[in-house]
N, C-alpha and C. Protein backbone atom coordinates (compact mmCIF):
# COMPACT_ATOMS: atom_id res chain seq x y z
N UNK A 1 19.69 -2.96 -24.60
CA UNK A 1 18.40 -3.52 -24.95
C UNK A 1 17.28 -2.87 -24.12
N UNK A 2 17.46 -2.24 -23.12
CA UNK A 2 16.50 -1.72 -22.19
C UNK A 2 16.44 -0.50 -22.12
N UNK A 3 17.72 0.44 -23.06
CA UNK A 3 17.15 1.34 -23.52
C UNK A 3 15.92 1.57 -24.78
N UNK A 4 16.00 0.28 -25.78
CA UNK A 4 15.19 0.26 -26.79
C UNK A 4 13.38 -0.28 -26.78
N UNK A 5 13.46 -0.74 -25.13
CA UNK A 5 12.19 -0.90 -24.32
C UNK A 5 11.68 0.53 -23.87
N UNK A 6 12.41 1.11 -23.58
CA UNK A 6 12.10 2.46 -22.60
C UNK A 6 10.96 3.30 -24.38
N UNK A 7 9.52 3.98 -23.14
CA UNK A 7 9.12 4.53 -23.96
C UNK A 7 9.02 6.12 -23.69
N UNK A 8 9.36 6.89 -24.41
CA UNK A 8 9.58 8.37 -24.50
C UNK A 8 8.32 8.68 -24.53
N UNK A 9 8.02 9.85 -23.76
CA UNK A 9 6.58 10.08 -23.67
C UNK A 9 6.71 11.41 -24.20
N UNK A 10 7.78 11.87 -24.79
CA UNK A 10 7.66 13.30 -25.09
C UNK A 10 6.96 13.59 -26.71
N UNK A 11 6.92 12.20 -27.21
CA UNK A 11 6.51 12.04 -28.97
C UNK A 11 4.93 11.43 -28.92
N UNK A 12 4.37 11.38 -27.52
CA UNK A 12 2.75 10.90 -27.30
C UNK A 12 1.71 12.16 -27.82
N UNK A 13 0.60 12.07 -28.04
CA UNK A 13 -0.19 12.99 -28.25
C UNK A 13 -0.83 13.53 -26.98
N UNK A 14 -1.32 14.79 -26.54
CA UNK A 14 -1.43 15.13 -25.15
C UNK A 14 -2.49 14.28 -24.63
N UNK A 15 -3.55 13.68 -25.73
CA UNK A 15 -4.58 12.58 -25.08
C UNK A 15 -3.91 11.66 -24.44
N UNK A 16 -3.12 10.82 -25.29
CA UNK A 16 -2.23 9.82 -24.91
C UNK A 16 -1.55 10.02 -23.70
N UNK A 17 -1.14 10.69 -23.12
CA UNK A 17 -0.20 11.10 -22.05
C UNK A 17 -1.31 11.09 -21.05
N UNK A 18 -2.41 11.78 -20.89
CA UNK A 18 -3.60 11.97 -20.12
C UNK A 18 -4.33 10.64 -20.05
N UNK A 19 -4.29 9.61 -20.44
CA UNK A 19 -4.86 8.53 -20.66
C UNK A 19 -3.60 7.25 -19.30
N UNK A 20 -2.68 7.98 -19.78
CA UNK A 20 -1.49 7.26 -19.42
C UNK A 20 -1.39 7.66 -17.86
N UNK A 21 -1.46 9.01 -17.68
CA UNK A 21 -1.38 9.16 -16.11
C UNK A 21 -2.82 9.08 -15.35
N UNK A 22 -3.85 9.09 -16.06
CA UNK A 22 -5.07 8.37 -15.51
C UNK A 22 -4.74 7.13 -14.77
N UNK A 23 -4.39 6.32 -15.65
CA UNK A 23 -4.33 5.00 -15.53
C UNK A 23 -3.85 4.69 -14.34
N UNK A 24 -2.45 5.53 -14.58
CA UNK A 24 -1.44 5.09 -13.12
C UNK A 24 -2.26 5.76 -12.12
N UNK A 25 -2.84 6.59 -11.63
CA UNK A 25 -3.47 7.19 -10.40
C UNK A 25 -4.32 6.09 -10.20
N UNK A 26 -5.10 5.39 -11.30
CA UNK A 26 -6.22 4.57 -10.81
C UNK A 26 -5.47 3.22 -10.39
N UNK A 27 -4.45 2.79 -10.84
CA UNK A 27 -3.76 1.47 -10.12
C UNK A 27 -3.23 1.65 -8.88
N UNK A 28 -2.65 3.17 -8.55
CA UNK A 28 -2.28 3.44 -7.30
C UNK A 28 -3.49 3.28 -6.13
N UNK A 29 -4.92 3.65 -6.73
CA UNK A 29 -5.79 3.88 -6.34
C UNK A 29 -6.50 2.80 -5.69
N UNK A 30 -6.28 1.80 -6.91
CA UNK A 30 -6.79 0.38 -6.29
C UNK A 30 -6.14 -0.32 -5.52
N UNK A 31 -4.02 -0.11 -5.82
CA UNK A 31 -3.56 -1.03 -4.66
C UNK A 31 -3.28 -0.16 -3.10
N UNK A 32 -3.80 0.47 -2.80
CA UNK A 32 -3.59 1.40 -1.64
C UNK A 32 -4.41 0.91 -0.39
N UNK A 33 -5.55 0.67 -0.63
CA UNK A 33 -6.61 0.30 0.67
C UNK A 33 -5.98 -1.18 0.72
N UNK A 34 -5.56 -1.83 -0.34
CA UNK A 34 -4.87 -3.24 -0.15
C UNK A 34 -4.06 -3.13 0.87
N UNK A 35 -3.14 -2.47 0.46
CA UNK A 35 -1.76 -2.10 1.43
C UNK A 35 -1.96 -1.68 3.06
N UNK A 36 -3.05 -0.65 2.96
CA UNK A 36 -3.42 0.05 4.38
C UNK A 36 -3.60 -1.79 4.95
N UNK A 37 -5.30 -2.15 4.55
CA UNK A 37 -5.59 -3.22 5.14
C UNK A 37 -4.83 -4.59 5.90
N UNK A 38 -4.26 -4.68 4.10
CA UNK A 38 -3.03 -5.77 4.56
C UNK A 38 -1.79 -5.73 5.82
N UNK A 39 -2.13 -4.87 6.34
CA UNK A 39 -0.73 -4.50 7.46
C UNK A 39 -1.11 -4.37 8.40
N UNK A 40 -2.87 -3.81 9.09
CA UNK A 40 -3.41 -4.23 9.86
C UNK A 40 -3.48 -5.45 10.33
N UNK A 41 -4.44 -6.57 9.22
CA UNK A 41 -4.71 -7.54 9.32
C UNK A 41 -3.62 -8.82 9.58
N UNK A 42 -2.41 -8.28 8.77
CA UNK A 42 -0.99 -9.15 9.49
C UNK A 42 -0.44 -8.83 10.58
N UNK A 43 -0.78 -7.99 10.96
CA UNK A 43 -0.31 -7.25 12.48
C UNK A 43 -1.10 -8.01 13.94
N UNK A 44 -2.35 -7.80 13.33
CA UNK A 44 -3.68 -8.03 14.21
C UNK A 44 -3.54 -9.35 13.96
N UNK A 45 -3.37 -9.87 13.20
CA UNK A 45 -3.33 -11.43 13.30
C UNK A 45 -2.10 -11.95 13.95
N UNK A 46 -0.86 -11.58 13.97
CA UNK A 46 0.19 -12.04 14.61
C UNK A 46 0.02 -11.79 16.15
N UNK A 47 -0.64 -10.37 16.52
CA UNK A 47 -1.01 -10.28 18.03
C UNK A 47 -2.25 -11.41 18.68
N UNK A 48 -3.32 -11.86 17.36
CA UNK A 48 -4.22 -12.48 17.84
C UNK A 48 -3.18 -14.00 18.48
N UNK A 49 -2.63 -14.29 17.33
CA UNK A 49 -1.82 -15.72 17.93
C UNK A 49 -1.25 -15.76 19.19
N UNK A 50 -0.27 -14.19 19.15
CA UNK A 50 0.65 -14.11 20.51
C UNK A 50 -0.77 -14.11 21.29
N UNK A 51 -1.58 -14.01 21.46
CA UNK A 51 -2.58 -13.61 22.75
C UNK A 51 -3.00 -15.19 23.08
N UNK A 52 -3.44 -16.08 21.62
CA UNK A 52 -3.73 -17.26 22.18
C UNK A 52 -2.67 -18.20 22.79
N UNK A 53 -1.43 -17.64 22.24
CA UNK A 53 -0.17 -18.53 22.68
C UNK A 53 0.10 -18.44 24.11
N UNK A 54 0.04 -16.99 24.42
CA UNK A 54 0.18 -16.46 26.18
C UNK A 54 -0.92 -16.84 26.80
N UNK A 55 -2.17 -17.25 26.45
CA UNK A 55 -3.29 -16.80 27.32
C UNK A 55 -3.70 -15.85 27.87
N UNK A 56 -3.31 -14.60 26.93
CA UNK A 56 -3.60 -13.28 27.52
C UNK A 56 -4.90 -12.67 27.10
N UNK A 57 -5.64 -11.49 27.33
CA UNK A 57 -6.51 -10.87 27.17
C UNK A 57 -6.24 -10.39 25.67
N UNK A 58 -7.27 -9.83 24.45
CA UNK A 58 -6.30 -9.69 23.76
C UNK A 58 -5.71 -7.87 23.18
N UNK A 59 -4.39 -7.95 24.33
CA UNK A 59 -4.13 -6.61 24.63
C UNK A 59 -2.71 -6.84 23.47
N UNK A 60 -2.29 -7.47 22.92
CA UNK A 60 -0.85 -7.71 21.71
C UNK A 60 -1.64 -7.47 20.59
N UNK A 61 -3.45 -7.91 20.29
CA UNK A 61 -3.89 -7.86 19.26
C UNK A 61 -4.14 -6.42 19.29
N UNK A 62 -4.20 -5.96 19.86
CA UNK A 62 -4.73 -4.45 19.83
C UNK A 62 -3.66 -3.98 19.77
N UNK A 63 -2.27 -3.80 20.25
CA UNK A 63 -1.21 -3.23 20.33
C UNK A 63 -0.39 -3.42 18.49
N UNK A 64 -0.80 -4.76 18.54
CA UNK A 64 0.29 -4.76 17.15
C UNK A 64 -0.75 -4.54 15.77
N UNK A 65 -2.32 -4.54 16.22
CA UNK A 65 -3.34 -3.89 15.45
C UNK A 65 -3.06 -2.56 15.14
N UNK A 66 -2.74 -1.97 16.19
CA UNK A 66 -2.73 -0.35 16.17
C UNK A 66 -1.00 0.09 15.39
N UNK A 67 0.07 -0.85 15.51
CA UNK A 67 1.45 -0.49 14.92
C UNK A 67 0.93 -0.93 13.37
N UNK A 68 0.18 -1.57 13.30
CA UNK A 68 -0.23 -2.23 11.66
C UNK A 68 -1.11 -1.24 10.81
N UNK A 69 -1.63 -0.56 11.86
CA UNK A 69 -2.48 0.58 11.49
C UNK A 69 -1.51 1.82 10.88
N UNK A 70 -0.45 2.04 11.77
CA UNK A 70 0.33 2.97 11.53
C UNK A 70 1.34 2.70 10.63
N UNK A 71 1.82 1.41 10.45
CA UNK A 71 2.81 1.47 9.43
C UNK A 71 1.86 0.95 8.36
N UNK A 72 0.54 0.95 8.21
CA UNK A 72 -0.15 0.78 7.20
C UNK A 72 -0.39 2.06 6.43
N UNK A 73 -0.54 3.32 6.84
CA UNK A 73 -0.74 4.92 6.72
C UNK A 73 0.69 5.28 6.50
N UNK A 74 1.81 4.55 6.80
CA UNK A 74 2.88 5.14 6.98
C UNK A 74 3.36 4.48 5.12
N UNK A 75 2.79 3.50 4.88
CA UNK A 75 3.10 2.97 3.79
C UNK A 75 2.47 3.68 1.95
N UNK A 76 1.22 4.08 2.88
CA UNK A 76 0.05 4.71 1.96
C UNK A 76 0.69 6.12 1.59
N UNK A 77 1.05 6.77 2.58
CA UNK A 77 1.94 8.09 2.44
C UNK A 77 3.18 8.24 1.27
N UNK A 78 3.59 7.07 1.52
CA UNK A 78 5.17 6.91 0.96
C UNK A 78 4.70 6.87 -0.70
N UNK A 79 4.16 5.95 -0.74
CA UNK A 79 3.45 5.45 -2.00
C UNK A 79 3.11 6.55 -3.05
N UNK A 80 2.15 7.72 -2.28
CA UNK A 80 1.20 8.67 -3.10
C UNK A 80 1.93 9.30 -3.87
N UNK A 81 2.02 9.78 -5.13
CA UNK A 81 2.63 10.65 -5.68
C UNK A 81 2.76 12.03 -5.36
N UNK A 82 3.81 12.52 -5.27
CA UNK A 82 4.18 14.05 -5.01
C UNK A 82 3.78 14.70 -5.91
N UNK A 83 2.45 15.11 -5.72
CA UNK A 83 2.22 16.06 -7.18
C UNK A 83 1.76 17.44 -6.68
């Protein structure tokens, strides 16, 4: 049954196909700064707590800001298409 879902793109017209990989670049496009952001901001927010929980300066928010940063870029990378 999920072969009879699957759509063959080899019987599209070349507009059609160009329309089609537009599309996907622009959804990649839009969920990407999501992704970067989102991994900061859960990062930086889990260090903000640890900082209020310790009473520390806030040196965990910056630390797990900056790993959120990186596996946020590290995520964006993975994502992009190899073209």
């Amino acid at each position: 049954m999920n072969e009879s879902r699957k759509r063959d793109d080899s019987n599209l017209s070349p507009t059609l196909k160009k329309t089609k990989e537009v599309t996907g670049d622009s959804a990649i496009a839009m969920e990407l700064p999501f992704t970067l952001v989102g991994a900061i901001l859960l990062a930086g927010g889990a260090g903000y707590l640890l900082d209020r929980w310790l009473n520390t300066k806030p040196i965990f928010m910056i630390i797990l800001g900056a790993l959120g940063f990186i596996a946020g870029v590290r995520e964006v990378i993975r994502r992009l298409p190899g073209k």
